[in-house]
Protein backbone atom coordinates (compact mmCIF):
# COMPACT_ATOMS: atom_id res chain seq x y z
CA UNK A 1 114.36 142.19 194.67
CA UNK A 2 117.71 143.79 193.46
CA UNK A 3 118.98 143.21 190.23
CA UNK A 4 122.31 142.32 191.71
CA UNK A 5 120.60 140.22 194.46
CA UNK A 6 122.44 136.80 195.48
CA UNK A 7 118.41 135.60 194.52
CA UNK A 8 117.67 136.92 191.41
CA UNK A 9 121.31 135.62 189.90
CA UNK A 10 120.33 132.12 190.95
CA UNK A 11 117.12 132.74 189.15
CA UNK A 12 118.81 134.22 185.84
CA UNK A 13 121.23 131.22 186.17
CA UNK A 14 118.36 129.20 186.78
CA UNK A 15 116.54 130.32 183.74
CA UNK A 16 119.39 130.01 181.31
CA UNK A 17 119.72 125.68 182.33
CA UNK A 18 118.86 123.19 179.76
CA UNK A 19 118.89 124.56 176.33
CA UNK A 20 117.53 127.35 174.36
CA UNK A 21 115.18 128.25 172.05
CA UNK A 22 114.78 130.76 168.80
CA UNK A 23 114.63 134.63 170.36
CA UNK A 24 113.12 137.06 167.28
CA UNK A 25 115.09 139.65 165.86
CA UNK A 26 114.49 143.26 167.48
CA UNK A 27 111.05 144.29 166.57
CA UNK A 28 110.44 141.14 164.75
CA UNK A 29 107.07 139.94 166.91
CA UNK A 30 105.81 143.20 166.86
CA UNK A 31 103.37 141.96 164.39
CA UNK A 32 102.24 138.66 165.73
CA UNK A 33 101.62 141.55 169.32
CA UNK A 34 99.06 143.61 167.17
CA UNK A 35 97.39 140.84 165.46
CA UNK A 36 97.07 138.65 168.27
CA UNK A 37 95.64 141.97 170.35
CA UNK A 38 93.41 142.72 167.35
CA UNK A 39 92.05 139.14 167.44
CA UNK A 40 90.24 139.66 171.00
CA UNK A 41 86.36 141.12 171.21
CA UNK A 42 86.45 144.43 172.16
CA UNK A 43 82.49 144.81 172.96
CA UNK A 44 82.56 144.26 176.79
CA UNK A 45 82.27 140.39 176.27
CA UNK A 46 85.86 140.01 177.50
CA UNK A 47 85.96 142.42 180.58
CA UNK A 48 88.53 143.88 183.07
CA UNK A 49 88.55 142.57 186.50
CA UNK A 50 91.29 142.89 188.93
CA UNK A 51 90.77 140.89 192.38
CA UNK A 52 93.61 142.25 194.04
CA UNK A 53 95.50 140.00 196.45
CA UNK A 54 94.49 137.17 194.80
CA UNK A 55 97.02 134.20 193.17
CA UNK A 56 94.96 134.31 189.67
CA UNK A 57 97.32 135.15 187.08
CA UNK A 58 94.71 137.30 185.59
CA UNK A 59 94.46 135.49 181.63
CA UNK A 60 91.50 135.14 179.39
CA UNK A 61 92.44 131.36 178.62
CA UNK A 62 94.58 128.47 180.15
CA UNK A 63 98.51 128.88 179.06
CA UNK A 64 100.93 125.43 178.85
CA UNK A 65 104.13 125.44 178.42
CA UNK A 66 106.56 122.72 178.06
CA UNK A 67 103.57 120.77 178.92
CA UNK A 68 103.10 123.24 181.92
CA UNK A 69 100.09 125.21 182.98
CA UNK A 70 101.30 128.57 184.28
CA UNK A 71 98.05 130.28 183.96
CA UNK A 72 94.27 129.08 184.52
CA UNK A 73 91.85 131.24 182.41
CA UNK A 74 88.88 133.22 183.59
CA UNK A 75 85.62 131.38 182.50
CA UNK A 76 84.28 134.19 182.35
CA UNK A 77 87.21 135.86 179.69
CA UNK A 78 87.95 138.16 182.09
CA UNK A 79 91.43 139.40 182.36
CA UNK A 80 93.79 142.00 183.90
CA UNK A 81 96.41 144.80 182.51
CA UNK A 82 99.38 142.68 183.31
CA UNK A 83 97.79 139.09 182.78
CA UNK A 84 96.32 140.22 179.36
CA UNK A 85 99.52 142.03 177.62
CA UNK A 86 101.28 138.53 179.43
CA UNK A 87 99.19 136.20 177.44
CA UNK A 88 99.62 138.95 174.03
CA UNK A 89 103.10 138.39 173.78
CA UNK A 90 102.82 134.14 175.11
CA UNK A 91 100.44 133.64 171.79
CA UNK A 92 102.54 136.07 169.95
CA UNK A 93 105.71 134.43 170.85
CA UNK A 94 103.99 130.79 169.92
CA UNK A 95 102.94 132.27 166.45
CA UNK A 96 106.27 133.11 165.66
CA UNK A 97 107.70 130.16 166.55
CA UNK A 98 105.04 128.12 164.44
CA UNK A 99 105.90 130.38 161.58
CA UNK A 100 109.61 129.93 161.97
CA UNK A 101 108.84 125.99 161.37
CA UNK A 102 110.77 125.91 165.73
CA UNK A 103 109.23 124.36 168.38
CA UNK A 104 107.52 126.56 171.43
CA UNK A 105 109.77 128.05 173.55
CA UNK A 106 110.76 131.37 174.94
CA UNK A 107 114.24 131.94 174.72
CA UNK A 108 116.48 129.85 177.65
CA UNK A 109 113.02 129.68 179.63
CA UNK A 110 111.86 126.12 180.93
CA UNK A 111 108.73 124.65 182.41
CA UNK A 112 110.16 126.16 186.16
CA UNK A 113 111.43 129.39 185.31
CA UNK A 114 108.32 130.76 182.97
CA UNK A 115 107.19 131.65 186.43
CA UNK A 116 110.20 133.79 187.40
CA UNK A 117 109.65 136.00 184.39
CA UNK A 118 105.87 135.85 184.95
CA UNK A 119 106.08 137.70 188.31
CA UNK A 120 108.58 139.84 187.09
CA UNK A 121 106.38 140.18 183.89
CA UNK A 122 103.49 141.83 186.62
CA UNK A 123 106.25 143.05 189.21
CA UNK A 124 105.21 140.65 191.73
CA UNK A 125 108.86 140.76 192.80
CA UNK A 126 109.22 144.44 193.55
CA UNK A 127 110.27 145.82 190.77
CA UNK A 128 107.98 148.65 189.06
CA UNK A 129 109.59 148.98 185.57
CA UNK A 130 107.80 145.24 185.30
CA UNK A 131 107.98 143.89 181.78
CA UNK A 132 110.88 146.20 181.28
CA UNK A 133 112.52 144.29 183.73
CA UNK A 134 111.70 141.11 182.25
CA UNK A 135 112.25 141.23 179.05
CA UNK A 136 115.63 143.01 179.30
CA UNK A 137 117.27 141.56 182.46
CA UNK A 138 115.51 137.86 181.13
CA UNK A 139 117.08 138.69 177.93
CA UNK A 140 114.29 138.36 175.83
CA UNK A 141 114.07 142.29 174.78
CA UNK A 142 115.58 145.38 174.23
CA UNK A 143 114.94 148.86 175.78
CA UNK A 144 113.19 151.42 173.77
CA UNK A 145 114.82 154.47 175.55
CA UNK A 146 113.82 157.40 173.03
CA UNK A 147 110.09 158.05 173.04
CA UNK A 148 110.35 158.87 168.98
CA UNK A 149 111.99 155.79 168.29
CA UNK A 150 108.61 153.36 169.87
CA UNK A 151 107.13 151.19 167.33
CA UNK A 152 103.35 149.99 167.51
CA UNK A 153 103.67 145.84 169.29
CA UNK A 154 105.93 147.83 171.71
CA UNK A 155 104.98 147.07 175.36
CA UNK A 156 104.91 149.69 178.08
CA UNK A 157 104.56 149.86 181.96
CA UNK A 158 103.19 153.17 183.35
CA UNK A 159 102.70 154.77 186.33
CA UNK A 160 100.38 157.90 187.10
CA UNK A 161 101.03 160.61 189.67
CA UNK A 162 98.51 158.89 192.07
CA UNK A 163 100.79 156.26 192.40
CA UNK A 164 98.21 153.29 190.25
CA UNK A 165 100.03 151.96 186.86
CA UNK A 166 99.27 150.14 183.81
CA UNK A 167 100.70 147.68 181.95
CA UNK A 168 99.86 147.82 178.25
CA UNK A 169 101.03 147.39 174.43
CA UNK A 170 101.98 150.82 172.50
CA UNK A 171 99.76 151.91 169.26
CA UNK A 172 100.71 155.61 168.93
CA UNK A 173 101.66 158.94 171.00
CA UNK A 174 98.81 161.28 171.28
CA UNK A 175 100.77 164.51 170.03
CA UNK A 176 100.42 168.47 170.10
CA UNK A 177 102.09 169.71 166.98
CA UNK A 178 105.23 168.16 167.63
CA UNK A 179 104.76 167.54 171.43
CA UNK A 180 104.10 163.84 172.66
CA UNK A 181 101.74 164.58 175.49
CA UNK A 182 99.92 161.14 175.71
CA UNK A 183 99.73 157.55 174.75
CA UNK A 184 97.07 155.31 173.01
CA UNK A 185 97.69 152.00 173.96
CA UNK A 186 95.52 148.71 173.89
CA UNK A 187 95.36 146.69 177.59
CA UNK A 188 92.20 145.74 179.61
CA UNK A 189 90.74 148.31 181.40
CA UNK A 190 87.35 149.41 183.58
CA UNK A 191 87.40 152.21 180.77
CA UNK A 192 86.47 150.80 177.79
CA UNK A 193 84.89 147.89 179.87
CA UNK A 194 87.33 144.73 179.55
CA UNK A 195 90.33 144.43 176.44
CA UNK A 196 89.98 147.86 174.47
CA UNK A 197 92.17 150.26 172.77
CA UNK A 198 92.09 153.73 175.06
CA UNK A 199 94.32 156.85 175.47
CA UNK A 200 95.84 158.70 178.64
CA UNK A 201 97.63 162.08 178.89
CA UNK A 202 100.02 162.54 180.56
CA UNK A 203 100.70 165.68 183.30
CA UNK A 204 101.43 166.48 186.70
CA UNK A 205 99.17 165.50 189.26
CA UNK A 206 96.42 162.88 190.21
CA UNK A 207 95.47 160.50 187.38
CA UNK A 208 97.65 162.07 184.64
CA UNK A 209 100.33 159.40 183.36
CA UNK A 210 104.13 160.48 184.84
CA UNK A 211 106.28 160.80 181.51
CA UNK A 212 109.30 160.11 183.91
CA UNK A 213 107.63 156.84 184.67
CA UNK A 214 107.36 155.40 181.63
CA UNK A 215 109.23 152.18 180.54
CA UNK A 216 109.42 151.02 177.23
CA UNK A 217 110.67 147.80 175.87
CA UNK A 218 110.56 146.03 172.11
CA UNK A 219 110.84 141.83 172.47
CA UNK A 220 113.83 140.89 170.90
CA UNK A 221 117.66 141.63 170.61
CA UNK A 222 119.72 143.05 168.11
CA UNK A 223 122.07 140.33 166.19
């Protein structure tokens, strides 16, 4: 769907009806996105699996809001890359709310359009920058657009040369000398066998991450 689609501007305008809530300074829930990361197993017990096709909106647990469900949870704590960094920032974003003493909710998103920003969240609607897209065009976040200036709590949507991607939460470039020439990140993944902290390089063929396809975005907005 294009930005500047007759559809997606009824869904921003959509999105914006019926009040507001608290939106975190720039960088400001990057800590509640580590520690809530930090607090899931990472021994297998809460594994990757990825039915593709299916409706499932690939969580560990059920997620309400504004008395909502908008995601049933795996019995099993299963998850996927763009249902588990989804349900990262939800908790995060309840945390910080509980902290700030404000009741639960995401910026100008209500009970309808938490959906909308979902599937943009996983680019179910088409477009592959994915939580780039919604956090900025939702205007929930801010674009991170110089590699030196990412912060750990960052998330990231990445594409490899073979044409799979990843959706995941930024810990630290993997560097020669000075040269970034990978990422550790934490996500779910069949490599470290469910939620797990792993890195990728990045290059210029196959399975190697494409450094021109790699979005960046911090939740918040500058004041």
């Amino acid at each position: 769907m294009s930005l500047t689609s007759p559809i997606f501007s009824a869904l921003v305008l959509a999105t914006f009806a019926g009040g507001s809530g608290p939106i975190p300074k720039e960088g400001e829930l990057n800590p509640h996105v580590l520690r809530v990361f930090d607090s899931y197993p990472k021994d297998g017990s809460h594994g990757y699996w990825w039915p593709k096709g299916s409706a499932w909106e690939g969580t560990t647990r059920d997620l309400v809001y504004l008395g909502k469900k908008i995601a049933s949870g795996d019995s099993e704590k299963r998850s996927y890359c763009s249902g588990i960094t989804f349900e990262v920032f939800f908790r995060a974003y309840e945390e910080w709310c509980a902290e700030k003493k404000e009741p639960f909710r995401i910026g100008r998103l209500n009970a309808a359009t938490i959906g909308d920003f979902r599937r943009a969240w996983y680019g179910s609607d088409g477009d592959r920058r994915c939580i780039y897209h919604a956090l900025v065009d939702f205007e929930l976040g801010t674009a991170v657009e110089k590699r030196e200036e990412a912060k750990p709590g960052d998330f990231v949507q990445f594409w490899r040369h073979n044409g799979s991607g990843h959706s995941v939460i930024f810990l630290e470039w993997k560097r020669k000398g000075r040269e970034i020439v990978g990422l550790r990140y934490g996500s779910t993944q069949g490599a470290t066998n469910g939620i797990g902290v792993h890195t990728e390089n990045f290059g210029d063929r196959g399975r190697a991450i494409d450094p021109a396809q790699v979005y960046l975005v911090r939740v918040g907005r500058k004041y």
